[in-house]
Every structure is written in C-alpha cells, then in structure tokens.
PDB file of N, CA and C in Angstrom:
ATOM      1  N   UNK A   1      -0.375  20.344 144.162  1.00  0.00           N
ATOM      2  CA  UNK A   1       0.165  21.282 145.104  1.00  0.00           C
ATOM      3  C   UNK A   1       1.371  22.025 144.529  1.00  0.00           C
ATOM      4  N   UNK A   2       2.355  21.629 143.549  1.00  0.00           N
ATOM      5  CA  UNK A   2       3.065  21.894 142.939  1.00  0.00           C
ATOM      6  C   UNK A   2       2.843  23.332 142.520  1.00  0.00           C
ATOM      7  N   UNK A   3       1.711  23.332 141.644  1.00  0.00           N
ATOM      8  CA  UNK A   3       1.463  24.101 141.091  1.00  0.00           C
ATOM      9  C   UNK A   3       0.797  25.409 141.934  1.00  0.00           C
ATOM     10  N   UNK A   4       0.401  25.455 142.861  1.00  0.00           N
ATOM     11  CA  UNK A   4      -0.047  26.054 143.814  1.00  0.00           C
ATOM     12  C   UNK A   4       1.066  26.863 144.406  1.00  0.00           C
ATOM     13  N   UNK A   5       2.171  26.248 145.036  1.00  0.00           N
ATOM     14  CA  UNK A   5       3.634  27.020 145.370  1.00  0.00           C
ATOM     15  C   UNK A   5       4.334  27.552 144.476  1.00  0.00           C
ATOM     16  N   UNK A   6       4.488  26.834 143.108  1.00  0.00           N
ATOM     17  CA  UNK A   6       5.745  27.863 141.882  1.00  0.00           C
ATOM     18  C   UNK A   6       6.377  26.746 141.671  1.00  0.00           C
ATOM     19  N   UNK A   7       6.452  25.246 142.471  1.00  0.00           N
ATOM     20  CA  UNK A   7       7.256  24.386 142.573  1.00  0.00           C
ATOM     21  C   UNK A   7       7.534  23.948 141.026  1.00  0.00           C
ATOM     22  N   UNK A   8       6.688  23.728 140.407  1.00  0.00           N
ATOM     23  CA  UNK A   8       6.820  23.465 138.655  1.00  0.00           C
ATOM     24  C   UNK A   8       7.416  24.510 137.685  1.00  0.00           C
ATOM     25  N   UNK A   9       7.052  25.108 138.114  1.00  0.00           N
ATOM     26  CA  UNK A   9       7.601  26.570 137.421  1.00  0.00           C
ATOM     27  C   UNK A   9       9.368  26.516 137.491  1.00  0.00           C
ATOM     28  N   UNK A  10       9.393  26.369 138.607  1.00  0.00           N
ATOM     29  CA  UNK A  10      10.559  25.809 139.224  1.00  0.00           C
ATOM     30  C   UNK A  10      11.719  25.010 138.763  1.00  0.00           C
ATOM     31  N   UNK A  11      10.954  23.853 138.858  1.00  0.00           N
ATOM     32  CA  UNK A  11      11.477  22.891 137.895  1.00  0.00           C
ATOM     33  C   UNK A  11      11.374  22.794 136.130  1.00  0.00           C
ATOM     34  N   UNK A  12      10.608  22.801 136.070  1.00  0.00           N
ATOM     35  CA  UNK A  12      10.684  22.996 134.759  1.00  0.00           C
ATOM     36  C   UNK A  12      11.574  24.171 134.149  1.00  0.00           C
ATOM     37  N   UNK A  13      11.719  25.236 135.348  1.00  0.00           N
ATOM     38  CA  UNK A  13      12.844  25.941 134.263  1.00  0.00           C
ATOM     39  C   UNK A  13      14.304  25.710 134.632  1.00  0.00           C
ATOM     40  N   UNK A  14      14.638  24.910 135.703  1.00  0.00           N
ATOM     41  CA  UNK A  14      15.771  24.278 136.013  1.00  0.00           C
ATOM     42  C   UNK A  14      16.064  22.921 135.173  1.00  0.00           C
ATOM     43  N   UNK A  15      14.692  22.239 134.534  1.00  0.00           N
ATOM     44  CA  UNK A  15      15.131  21.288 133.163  1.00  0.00           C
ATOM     45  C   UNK A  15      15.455  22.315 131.974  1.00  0.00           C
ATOM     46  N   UNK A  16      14.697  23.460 131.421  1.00  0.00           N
ATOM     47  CA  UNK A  16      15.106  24.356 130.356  1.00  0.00           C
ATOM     48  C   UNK A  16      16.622  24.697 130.818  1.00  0.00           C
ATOM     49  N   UNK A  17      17.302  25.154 132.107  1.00  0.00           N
ATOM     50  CA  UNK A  17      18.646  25.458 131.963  1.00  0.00           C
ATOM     51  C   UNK A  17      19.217  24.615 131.998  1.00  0.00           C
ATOM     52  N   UNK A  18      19.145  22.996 132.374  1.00  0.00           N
ATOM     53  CA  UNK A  18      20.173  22.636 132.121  1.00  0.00           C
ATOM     54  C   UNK A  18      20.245  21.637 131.130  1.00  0.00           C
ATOM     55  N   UNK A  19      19.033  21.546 130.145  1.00  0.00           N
ATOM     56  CA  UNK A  19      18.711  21.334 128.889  1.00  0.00           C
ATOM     57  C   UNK A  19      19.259  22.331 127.633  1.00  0.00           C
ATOM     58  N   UNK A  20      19.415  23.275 127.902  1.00  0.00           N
ATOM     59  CA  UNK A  20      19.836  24.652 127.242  1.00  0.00           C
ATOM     60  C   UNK A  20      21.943  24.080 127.362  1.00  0.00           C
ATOM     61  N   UNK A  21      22.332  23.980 128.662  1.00  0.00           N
ATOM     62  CA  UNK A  21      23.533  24.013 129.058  1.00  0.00           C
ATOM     63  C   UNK A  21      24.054  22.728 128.024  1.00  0.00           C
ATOM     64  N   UNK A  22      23.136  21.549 128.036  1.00  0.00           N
ATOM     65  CA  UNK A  22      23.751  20.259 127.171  1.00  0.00           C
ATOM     66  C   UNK A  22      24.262  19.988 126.003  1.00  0.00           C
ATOM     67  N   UNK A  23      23.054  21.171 125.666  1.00  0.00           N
ATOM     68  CA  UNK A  23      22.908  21.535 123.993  1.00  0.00           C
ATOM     69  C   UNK A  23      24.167  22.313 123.599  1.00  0.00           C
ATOM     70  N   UNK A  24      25.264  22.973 124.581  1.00  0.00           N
ATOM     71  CA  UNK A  24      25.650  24.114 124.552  1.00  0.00           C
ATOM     72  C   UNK A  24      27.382  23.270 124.321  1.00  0.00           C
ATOM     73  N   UNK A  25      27.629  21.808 124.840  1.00  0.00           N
ATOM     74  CA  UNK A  25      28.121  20.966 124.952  1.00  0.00           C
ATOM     75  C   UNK A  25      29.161  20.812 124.031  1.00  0.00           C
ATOM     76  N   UNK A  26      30.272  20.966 123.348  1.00  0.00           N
ATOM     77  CA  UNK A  26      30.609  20.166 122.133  1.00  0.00           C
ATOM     78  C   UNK A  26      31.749  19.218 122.373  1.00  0.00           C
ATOM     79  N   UNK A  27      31.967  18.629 123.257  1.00  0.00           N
ATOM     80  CA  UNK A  27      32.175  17.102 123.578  1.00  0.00           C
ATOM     81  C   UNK A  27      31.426  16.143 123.782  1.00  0.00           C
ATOM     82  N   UNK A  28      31.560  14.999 123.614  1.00  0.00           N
ATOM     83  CA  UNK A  28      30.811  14.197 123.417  1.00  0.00           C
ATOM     84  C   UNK A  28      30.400  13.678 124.571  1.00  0.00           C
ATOM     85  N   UNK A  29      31.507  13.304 125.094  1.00  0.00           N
ATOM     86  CA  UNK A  29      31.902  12.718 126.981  1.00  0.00           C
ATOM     87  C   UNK A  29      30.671  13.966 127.631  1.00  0.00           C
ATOM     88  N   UNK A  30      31.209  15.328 127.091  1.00  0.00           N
ATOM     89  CA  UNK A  30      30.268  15.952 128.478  1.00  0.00           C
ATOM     90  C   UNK A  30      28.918  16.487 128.178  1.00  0.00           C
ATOM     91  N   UNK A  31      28.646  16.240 126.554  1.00  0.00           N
ATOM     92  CA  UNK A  31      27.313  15.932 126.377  1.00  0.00           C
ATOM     93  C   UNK A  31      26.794  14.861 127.060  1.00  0.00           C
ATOM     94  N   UNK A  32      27.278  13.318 126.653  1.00  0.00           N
ATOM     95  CA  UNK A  32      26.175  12.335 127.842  1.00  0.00           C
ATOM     96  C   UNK A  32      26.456  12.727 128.757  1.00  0.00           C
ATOM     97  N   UNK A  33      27.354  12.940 129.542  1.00  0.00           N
ATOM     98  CA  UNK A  33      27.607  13.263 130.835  1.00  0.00           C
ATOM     99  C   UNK A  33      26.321  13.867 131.195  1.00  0.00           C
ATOM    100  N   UNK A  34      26.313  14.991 131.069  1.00  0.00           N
ATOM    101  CA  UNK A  34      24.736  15.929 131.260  1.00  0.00           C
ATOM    102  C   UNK A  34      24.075  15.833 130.428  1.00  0.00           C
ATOM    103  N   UNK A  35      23.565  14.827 129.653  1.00  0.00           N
ATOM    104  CA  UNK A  35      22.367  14.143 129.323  1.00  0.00           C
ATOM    105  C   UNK A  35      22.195  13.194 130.547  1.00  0.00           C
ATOM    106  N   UNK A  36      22.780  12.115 130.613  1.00  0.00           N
ATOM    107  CA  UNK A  36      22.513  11.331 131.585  1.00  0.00           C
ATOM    108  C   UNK A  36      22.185  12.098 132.622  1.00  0.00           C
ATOM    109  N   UNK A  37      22.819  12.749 133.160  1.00  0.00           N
ATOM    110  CA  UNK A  37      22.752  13.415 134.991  1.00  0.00           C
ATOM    111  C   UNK A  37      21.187  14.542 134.280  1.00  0.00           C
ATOM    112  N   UNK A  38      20.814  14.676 133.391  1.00  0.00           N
ATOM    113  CA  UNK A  38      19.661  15.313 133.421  1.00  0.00           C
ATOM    114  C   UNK A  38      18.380  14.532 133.133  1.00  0.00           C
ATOM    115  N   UNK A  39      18.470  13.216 132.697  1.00  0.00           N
ATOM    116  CA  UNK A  39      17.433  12.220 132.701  1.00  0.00           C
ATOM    117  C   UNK A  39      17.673  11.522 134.089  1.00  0.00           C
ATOM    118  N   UNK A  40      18.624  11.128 134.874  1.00  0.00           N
ATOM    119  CA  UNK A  40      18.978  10.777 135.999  1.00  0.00           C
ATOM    120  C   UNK A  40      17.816  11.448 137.164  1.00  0.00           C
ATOM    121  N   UNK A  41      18.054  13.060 137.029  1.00  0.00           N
ATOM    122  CA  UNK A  41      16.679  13.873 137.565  1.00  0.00           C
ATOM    123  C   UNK A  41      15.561  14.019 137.767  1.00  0.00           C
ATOM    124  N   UNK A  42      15.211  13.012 136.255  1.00  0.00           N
ATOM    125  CA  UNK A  42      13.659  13.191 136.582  1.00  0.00           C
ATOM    126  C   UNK A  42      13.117  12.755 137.265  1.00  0.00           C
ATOM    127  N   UNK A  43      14.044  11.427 137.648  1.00  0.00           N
ATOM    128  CA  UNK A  43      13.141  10.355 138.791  1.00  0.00           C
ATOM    129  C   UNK A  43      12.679  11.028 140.044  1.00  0.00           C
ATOM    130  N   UNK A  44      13.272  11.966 140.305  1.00  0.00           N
ATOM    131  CA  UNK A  44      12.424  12.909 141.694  1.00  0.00           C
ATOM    132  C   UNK A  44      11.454  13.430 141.262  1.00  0.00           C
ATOM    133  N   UNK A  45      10.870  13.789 140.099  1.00  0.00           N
ATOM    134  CA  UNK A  45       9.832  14.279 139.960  1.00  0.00           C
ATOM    135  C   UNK A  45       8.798  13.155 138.904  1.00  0.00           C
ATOM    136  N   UNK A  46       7.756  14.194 138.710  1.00  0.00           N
ATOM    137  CA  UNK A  46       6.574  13.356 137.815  1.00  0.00           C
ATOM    138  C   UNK A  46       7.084  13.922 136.686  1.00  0.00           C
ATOM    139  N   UNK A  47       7.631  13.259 135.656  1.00  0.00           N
ATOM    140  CA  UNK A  47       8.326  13.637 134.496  1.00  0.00           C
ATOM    141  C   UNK A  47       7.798  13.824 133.226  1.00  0.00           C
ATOM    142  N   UNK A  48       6.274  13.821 132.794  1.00  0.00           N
ATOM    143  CA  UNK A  48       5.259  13.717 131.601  1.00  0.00           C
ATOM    144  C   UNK A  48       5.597  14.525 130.647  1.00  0.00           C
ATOM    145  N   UNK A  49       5.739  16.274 131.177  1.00  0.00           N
ATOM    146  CA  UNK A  49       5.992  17.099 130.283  1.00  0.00           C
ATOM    147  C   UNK A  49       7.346  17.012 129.735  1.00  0.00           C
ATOM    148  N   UNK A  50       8.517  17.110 130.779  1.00  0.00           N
ATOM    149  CA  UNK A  50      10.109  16.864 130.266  1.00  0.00           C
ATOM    150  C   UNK A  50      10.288  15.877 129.576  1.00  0.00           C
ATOM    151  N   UNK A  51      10.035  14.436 130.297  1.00  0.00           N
ATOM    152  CA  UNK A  51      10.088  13.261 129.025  1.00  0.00           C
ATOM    153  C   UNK A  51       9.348  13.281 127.884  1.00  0.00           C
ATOM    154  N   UNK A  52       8.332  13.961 127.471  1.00  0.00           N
ATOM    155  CA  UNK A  52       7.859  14.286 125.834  1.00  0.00           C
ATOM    156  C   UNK A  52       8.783  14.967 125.111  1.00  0.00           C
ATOM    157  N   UNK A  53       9.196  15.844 126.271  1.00  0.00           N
ATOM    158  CA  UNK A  53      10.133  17.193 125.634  1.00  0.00           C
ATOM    159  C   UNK A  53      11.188  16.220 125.052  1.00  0.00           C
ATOM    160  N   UNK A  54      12.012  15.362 126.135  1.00  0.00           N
ATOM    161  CA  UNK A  54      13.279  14.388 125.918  1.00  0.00           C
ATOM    162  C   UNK A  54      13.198  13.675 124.639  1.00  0.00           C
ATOM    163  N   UNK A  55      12.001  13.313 125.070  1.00  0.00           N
ATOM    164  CA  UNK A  55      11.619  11.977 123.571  1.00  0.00           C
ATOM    165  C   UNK A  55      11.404  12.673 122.052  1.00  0.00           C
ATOM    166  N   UNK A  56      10.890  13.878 122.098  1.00  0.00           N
ATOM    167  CA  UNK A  56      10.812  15.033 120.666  1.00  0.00           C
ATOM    168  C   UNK A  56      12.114  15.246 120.065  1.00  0.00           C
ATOM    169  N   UNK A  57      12.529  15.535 120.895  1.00  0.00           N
ATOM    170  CA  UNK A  57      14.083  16.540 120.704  1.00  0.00           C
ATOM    171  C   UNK A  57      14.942  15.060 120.422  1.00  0.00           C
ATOM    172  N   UNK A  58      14.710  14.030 120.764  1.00  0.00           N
ATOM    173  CA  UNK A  58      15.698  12.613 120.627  1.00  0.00           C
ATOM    174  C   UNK A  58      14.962  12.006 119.559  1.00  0.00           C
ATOM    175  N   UNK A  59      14.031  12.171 118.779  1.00  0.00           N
ATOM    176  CA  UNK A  59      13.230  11.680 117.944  1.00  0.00           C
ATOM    177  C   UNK A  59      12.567  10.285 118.469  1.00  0.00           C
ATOM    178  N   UNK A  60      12.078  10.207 119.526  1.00  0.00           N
ATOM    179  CA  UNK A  60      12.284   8.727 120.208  1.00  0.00           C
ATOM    180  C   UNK A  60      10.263   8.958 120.062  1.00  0.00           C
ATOM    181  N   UNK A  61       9.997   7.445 120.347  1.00  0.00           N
ATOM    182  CA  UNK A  61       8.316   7.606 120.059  1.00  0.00           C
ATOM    183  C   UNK A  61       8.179   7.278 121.621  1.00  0.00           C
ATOM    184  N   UNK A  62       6.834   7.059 121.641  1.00  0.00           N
ATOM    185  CA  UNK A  62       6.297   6.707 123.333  1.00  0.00           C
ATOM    186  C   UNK A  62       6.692   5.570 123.936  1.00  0.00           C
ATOM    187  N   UNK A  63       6.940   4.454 123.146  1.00  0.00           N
ATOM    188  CA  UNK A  63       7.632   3.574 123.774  1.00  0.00           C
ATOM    189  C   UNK A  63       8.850   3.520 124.852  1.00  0.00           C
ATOM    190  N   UNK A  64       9.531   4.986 124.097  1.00  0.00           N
ATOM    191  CA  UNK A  64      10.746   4.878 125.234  1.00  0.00           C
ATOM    192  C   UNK A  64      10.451   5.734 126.440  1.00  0.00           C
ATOM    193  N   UNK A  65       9.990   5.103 127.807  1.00  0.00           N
ATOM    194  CA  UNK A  65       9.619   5.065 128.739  1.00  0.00           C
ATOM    195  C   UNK A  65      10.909   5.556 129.452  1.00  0.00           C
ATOM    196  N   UNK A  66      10.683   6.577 130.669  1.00  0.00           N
ATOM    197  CA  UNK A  66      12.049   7.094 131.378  1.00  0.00           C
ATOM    198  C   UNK A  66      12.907   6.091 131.705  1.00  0.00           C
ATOM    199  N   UNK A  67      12.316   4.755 132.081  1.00  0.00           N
ATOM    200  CA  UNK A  67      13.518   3.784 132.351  1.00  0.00           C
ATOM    201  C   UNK A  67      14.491   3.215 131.024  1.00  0.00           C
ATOM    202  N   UNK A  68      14.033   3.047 129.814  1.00  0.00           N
ATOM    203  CA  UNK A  68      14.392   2.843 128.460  1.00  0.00           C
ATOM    204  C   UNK A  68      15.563   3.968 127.937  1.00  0.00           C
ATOM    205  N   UNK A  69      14.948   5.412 128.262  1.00  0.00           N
ATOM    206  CA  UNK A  69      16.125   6.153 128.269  1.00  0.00           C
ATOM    207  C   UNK A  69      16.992   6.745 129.186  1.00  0.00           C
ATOM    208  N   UNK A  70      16.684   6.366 130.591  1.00  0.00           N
ATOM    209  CA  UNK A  70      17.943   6.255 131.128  1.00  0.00           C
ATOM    210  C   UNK A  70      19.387   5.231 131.292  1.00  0.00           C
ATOM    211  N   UNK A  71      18.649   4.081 130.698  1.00  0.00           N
ATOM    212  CA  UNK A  71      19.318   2.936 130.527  1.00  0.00           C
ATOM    213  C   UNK A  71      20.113   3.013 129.377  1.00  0.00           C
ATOM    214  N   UNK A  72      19.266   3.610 128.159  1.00  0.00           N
ATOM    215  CA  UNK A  72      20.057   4.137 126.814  1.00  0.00           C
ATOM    216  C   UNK A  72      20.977   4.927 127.106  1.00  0.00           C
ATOM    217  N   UNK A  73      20.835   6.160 127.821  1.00  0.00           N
ATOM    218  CA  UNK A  73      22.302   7.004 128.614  1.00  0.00           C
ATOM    219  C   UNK A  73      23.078   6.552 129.340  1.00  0.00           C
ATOM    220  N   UNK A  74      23.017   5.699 129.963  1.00  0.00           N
ATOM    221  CA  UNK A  74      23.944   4.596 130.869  1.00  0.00           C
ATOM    222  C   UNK A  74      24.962   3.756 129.825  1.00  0.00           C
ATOM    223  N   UNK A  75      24.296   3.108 129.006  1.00  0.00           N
ATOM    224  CA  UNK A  75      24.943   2.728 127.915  1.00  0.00           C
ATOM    225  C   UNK A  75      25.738   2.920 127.170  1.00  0.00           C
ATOM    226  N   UNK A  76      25.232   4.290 126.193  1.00  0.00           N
ATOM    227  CA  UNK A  76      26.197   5.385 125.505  1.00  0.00           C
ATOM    228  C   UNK A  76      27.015   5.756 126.427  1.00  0.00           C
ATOM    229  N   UNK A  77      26.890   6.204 127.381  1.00  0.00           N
ATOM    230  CA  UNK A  77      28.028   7.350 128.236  1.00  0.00           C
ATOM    231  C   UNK A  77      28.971   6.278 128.607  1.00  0.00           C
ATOM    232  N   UNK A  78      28.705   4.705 129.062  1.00  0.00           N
ATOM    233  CA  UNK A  78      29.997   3.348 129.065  1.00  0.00           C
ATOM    234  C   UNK A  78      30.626   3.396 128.031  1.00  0.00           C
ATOM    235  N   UNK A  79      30.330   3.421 126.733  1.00  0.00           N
ATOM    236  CA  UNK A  79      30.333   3.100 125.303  1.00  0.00           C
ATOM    237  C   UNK A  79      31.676   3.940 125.468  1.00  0.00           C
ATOM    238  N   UNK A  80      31.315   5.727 125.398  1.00  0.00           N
ATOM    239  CA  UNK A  80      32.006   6.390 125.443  1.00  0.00           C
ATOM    240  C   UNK A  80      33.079   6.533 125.859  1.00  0.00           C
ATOM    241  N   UNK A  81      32.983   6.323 127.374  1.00  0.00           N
ATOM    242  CA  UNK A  81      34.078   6.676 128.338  1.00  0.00           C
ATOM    243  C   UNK A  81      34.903   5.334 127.836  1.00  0.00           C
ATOM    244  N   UNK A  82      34.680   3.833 127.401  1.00  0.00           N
ATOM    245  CA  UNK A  82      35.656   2.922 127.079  1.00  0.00           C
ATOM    246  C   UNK A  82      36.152   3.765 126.209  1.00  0.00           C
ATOM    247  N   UNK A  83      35.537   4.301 124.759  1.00  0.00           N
ATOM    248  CA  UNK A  83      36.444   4.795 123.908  1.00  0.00           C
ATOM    249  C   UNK A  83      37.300   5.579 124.499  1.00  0.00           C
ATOM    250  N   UNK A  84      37.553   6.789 125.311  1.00  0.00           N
ATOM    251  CA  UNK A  84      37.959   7.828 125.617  1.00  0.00           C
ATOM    252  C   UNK A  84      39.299   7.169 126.725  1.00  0.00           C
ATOM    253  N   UNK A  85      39.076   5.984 127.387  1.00  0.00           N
ATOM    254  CA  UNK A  85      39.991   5.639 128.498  1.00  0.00           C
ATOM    255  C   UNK A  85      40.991   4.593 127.669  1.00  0.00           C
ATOM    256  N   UNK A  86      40.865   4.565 125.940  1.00  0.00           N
ATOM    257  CA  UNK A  86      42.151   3.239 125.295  1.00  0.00           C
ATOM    258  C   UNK A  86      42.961   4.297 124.912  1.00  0.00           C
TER     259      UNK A  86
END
C-alpha cells in the first residue's frame, strides 16, 4: 500500500536527507548522534532497502541485522560521549 500512496517515496527520501545531513557532519559526537537517531528510525518502517544501503556504506556484511547495528550505535555514541564528558 505504501507504494500505492508515495508513502516510500517518501521515506526513502527523508532517509537520503538525513543520510546526506550525517555525512555532512564533522564532529564526531554529532555524527553518531545522527547516525544513531537515523538507524533508531527504521524501526517504524520495513527497513530492507535502507539497511543494505546502511550496511554498504558501513562495510558491514548481512549478518549485521538492524538490531546488531543499532546496538553498535548505542555503544559508540556511550563510548563517545564518556570521552567528551572527562
């Protein structure tokens, strides 16, 4: 049905902008920051095409499953923010 309304179209180009915006990033903090809050997203949707996209662009193979890399961004972005808060 998605595809029937524009709804994908939609989304998918609201992952290109704010996939585009991350990249655009040069801190580190507010790179994960919006990495995380943009893998955080997918869970509202059916994520097949974006998470290939995620996993290409991260060099990551099929194994890492949306829960694997949101947990990996949860991680890094703690990692981080300890460094950033001594």
């Amino acid at each position: 049905m998605t595809f029937l309304n524009g709804r994908a179209v939609q989304n998918r180009t609201a992952f290109r902008d704010t996939l585009l915006e991350v990249g655009a990033c040069a801190e580190k903090k507010k790179y994960l920051v919006g990495l995380s809050a943009l893998v955080e997203a997918l869970d509202n949707h059916n994520p097949c095409l974006r998470l290939s996209l995620l996993q290409y662009i991260m060099a990551l193979d099929h194994r890492w499953n949306l829960t694997r890399v949101k947990e990996s961004c949860r991680m890094a972005l703690e990692m981080i923010g300890n460094t950033f808060s001594e």
